[in-house]
PDB file of N, CA and C in Angstrom:
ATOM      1  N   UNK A   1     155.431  55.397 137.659  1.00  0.00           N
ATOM      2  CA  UNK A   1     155.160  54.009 137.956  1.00  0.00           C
ATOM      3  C   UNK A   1     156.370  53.429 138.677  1.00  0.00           C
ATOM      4  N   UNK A   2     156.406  52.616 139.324  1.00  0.00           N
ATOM      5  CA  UNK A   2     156.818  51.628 140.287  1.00  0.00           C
ATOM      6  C   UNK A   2     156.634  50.760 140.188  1.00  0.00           C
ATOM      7  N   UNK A   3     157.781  49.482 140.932  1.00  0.00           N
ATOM      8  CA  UNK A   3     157.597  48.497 141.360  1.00  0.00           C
ATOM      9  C   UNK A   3     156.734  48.319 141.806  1.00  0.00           C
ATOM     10  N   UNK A   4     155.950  48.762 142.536  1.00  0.00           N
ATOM     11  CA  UNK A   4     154.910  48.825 143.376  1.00  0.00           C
ATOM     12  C   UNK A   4     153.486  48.408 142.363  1.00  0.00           C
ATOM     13  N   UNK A   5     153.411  48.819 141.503  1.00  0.00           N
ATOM     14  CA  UNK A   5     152.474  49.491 140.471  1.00  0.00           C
ATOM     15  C   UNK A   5     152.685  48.122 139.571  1.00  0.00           C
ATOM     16  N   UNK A   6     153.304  47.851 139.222  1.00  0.00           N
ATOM     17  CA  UNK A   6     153.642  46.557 138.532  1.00  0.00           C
ATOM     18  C   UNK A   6     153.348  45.627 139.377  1.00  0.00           C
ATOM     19  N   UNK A   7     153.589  45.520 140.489  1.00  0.00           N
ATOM     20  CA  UNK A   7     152.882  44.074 141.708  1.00  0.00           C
ATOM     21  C   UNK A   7     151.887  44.073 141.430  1.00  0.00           C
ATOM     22  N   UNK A   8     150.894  45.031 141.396  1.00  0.00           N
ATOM     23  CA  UNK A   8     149.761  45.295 141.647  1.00  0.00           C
ATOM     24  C   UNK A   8     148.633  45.181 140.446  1.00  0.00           C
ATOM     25  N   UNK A   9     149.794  45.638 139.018  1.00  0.00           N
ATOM     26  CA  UNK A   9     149.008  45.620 138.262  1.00  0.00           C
ATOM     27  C   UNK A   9     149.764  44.537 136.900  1.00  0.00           C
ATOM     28  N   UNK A  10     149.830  43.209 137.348  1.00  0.00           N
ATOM     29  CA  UNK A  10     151.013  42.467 136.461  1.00  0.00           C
ATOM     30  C   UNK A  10     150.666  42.428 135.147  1.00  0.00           C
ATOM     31  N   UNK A  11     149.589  42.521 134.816  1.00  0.00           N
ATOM     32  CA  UNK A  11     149.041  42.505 133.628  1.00  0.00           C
ATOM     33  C   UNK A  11     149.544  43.631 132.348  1.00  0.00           C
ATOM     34  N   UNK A  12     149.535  44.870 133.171  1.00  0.00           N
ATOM     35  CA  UNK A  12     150.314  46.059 132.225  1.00  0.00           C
ATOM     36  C   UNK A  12     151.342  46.012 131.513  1.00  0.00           C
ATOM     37  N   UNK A  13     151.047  46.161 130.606  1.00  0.00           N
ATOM     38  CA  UNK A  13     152.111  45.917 129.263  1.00  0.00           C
ATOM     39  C   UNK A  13     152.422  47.343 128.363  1.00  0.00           C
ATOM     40  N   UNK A  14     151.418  48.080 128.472  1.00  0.00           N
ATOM     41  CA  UNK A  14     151.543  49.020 127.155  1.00  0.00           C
ATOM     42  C   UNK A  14     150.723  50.483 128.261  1.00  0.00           C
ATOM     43  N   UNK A  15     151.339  51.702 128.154  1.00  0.00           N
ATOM     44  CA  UNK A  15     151.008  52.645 128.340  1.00  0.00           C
ATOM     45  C   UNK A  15     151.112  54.300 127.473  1.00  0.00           C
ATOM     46  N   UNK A  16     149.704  54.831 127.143  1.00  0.00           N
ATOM     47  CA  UNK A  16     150.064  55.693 126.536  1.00  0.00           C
ATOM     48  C   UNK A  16     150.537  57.121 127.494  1.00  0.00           C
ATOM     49  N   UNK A  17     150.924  57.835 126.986  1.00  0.00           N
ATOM     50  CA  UNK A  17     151.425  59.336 127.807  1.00  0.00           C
ATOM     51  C   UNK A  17     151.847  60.019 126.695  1.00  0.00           C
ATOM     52  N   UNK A  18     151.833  61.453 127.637  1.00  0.00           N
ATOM     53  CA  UNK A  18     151.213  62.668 126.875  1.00  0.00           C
ATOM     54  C   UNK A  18     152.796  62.997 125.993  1.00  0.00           C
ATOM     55  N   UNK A  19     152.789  64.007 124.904  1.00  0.00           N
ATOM     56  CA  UNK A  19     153.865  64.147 124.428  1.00  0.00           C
ATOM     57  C   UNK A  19     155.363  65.041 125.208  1.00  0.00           C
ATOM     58  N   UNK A  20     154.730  65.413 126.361  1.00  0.00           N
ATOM     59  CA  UNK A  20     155.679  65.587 127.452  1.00  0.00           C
ATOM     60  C   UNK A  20     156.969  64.253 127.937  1.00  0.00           C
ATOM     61  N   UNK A  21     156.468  63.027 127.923  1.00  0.00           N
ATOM     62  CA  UNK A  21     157.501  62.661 128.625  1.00  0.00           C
ATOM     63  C   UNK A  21     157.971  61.466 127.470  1.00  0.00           C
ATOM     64  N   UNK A  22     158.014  62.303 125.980  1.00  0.00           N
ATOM     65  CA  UNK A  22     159.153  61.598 125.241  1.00  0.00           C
ATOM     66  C   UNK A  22     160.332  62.132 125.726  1.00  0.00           C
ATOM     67  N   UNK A  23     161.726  61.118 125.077  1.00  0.00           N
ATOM     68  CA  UNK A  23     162.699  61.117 125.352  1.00  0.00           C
ATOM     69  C   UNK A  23     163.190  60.008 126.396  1.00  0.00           C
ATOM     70  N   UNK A  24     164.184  59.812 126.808  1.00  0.00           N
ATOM     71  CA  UNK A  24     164.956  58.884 127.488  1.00  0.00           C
ATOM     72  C   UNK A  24     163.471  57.773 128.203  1.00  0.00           C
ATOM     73  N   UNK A  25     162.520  58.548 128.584  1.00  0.00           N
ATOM     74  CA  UNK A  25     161.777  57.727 129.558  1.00  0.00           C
ATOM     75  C   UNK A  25     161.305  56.636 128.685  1.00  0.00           C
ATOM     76  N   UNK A  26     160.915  56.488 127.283  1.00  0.00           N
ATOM     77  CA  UNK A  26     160.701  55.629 126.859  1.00  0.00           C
ATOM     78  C   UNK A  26     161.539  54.113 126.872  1.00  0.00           C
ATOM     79  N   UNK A  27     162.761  54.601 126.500  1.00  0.00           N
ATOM     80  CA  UNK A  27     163.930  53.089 126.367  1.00  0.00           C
ATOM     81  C   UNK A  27     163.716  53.001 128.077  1.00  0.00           C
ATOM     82  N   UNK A  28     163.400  53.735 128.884  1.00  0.00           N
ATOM     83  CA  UNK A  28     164.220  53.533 130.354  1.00  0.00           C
ATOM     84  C   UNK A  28     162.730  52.692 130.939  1.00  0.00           C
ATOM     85  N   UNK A  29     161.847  53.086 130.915  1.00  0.00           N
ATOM     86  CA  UNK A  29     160.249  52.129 131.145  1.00  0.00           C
ATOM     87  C   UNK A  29     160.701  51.358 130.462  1.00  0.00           C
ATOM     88  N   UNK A  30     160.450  50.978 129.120  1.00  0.00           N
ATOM     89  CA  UNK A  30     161.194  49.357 128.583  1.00  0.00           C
ATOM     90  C   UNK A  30     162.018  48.681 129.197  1.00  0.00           C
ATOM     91  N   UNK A  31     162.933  48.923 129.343  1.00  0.00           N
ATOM     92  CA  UNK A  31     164.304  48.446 129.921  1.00  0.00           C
ATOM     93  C   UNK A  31     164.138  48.163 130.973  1.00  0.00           C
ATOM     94  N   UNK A  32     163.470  48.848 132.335  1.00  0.00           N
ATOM     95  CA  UNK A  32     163.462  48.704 133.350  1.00  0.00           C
ATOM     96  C   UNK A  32     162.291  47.843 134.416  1.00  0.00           C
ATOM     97  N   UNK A  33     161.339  48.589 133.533  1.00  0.00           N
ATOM     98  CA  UNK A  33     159.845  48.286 134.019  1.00  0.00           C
ATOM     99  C   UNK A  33     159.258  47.338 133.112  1.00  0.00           C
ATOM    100  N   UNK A  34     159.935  47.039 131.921  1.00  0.00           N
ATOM    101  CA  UNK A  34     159.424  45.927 130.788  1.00  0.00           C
ATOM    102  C   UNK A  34     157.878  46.417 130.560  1.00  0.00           C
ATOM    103  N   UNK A  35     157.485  47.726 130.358  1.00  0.00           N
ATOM    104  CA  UNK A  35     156.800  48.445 129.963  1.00  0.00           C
ATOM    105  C   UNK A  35     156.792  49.213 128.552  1.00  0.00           C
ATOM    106  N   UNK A  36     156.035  48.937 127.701  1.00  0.00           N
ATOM    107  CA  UNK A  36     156.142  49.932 126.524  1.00  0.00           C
ATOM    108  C   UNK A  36     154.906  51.243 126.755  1.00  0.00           C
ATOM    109  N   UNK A  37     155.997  52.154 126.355  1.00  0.00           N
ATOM    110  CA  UNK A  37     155.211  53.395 126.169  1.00  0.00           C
ATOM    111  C   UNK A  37     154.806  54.349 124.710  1.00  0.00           C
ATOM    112  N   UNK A  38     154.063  54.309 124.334  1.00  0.00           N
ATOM    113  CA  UNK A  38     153.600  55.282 123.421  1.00  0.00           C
ATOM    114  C   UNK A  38     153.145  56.685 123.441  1.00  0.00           C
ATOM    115  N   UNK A  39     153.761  57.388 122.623  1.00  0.00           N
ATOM    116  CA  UNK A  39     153.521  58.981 123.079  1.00  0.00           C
ATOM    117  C   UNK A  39     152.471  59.050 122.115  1.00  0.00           C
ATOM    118  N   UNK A  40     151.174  60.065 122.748  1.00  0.00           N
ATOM    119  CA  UNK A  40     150.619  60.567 121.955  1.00  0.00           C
ATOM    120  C   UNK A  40     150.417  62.047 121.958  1.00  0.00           C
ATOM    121  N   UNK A  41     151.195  62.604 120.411  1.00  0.00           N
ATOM    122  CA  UNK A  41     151.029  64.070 120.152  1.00  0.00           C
ATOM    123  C   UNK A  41     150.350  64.160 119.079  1.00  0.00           C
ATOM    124  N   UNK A  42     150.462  65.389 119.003  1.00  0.00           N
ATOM    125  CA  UNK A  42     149.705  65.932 117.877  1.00  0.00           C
ATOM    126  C   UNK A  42     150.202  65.826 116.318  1.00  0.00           C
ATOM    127  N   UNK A  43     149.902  65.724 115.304  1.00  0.00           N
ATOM    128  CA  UNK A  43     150.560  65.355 113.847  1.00  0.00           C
ATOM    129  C   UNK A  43     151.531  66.683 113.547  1.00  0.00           C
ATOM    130  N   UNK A  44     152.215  66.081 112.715  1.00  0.00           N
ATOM    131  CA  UNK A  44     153.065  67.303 112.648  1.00  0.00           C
ATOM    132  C   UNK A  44     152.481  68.619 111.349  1.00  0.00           C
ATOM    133  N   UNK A  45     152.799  69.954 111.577  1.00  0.00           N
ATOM    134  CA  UNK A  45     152.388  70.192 111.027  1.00  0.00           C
ATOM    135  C   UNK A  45     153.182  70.714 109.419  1.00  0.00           C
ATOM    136  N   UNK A  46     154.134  70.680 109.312  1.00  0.00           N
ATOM    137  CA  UNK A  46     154.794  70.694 107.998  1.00  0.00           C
ATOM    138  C   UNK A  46     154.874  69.189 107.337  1.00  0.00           C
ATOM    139  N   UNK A  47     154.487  68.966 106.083  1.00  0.00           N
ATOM    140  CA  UNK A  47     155.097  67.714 105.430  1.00  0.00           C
ATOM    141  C   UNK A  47     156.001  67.980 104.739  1.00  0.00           C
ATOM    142  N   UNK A  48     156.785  67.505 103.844  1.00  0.00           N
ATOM    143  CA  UNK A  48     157.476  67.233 102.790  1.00  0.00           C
ATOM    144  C   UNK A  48     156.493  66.284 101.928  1.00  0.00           C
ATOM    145  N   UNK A  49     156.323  67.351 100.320  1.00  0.00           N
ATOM    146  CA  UNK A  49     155.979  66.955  99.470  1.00  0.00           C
ATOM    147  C   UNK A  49     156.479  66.877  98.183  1.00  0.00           C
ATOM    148  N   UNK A  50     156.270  66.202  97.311  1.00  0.00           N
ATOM    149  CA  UNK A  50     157.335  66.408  95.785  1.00  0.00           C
ATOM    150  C   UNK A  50     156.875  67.628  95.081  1.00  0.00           C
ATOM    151  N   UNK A  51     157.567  68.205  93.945  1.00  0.00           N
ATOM    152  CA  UNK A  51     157.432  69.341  93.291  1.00  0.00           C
ATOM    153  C   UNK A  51     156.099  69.080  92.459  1.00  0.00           C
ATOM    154  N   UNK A  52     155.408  69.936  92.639  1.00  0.00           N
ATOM    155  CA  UNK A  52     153.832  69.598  91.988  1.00  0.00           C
ATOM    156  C   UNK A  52     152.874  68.981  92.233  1.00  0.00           C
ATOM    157  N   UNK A  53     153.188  68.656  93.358  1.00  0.00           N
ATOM    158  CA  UNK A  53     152.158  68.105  94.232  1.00  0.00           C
ATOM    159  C   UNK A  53     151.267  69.184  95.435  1.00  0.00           C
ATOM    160  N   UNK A  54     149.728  69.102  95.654  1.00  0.00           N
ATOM    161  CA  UNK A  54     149.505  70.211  96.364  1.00  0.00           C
ATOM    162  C   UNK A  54     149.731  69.413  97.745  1.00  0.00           C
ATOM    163  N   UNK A  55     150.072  70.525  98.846  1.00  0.00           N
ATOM    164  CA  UNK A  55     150.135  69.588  99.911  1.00  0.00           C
ATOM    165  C   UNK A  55     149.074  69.418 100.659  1.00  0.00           C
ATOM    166  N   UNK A  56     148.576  68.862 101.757  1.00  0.00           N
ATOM    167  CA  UNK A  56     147.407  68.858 102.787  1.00  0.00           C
ATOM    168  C   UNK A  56     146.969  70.189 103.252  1.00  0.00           C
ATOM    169  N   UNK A  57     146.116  70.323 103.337  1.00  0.00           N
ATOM    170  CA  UNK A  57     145.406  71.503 103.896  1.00  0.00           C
ATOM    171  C   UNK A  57     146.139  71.572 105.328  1.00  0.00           C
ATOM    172  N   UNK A  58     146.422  72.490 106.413  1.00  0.00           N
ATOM    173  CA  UNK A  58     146.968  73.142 107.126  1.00  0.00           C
ATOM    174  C   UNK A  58     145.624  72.893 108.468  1.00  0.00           C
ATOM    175  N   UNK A  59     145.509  71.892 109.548  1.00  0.00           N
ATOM    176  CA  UNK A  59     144.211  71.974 110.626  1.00  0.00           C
ATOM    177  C   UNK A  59     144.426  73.586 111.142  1.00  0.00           C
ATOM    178  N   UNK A  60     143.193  73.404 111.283  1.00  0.00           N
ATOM    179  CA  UNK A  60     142.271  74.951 111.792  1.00  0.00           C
ATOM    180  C   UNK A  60     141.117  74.162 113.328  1.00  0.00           C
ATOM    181  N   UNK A  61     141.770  74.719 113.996  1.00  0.00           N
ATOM    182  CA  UNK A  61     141.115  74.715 115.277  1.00  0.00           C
ATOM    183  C   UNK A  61     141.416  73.780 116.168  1.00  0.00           C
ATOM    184  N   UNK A  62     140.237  72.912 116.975  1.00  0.00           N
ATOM    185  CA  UNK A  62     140.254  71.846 117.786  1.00  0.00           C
ATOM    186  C   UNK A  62     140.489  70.588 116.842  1.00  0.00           C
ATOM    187  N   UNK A  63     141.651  69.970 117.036  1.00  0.00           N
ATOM    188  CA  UNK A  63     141.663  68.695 116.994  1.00  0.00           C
ATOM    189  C   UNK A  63     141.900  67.581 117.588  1.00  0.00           C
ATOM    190  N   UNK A  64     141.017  66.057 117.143  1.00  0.00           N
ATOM    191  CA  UNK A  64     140.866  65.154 117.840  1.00  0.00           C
ATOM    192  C   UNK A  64     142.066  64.253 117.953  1.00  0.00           C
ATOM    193  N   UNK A  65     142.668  63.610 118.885  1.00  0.00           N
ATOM    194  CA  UNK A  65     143.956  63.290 118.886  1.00  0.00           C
ATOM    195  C   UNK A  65     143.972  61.505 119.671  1.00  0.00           C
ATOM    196  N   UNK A  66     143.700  60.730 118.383  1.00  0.00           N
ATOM    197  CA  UNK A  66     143.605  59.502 119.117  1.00  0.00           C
ATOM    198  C   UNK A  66     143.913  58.814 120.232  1.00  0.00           C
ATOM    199  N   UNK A  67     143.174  58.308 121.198  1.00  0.00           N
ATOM    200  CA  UNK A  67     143.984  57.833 122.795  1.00  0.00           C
ATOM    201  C   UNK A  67     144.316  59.406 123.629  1.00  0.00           C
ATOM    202  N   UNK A  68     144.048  60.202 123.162  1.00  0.00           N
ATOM    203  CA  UNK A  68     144.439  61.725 123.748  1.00  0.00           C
ATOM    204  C   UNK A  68     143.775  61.565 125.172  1.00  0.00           C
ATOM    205  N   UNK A  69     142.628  61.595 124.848  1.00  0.00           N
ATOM    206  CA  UNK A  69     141.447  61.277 126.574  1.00  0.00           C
ATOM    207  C   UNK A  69     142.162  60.911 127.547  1.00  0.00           C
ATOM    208  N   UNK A  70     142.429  59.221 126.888  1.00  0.00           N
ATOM    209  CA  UNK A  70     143.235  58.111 128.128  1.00  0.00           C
ATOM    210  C   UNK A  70     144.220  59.005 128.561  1.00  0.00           C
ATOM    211  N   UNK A  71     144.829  59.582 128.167  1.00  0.00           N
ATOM    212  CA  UNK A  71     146.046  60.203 128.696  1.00  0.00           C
ATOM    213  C   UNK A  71     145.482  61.706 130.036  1.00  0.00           C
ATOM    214  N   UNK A  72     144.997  62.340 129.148  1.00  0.00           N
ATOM    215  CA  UNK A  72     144.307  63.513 129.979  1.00  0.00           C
ATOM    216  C   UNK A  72     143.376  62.870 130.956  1.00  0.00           C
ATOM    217  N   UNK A  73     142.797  62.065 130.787  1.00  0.00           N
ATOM    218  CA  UNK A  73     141.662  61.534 132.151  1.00  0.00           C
ATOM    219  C   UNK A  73     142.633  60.977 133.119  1.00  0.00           C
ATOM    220  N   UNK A  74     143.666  60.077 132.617  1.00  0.00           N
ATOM    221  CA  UNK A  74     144.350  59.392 133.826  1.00  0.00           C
ATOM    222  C   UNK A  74     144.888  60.626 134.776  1.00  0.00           C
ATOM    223  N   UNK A  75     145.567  61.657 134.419  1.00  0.00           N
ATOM    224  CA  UNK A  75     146.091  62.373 134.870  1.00  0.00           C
ATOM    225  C   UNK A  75     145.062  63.425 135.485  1.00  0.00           C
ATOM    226  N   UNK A  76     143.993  63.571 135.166  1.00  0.00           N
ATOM    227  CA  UNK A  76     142.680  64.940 135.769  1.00  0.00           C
ATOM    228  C   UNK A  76     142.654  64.142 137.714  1.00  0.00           C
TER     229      UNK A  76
END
């Protein structure tokens, strides 16, 4: 995104993107572009649980990954 992109689209406030471009780009879109970005990845898959507690079952296969689409369609 750009200046350009912001003229055009003044309204934009909030963008999601894929778990590729965490890191620095987040504070630097804020900061710069007065844009917030949200990453969306996948859950993690280890928790931390207390002693005696069972933990979550472990996902098996395809999973659905909220706002995931928006991200993959903008970019197809």
């Amino acid at each position: 995104m750009s200046a350009g992109v912001l003229s055009e689209l003044p309204t934009l406030s909030h963008v999601w993107v894929a778990a590729g471009y965490r890191g620095a780009l987040v504070a630097w879109a804020e900061a710069t572009l007065g844009v917030r970005l949200s990453v969306v990845a996948r859950p993690r898959r280890w928790v931390r649980v207390s002693p005696g507690v069972e933990p979550p079952p472990m996902p098996v296969g395809f999973q659905v990954l909220p706002l995931r689409w928006v991200v993959e369609r903008t970019f197809a």
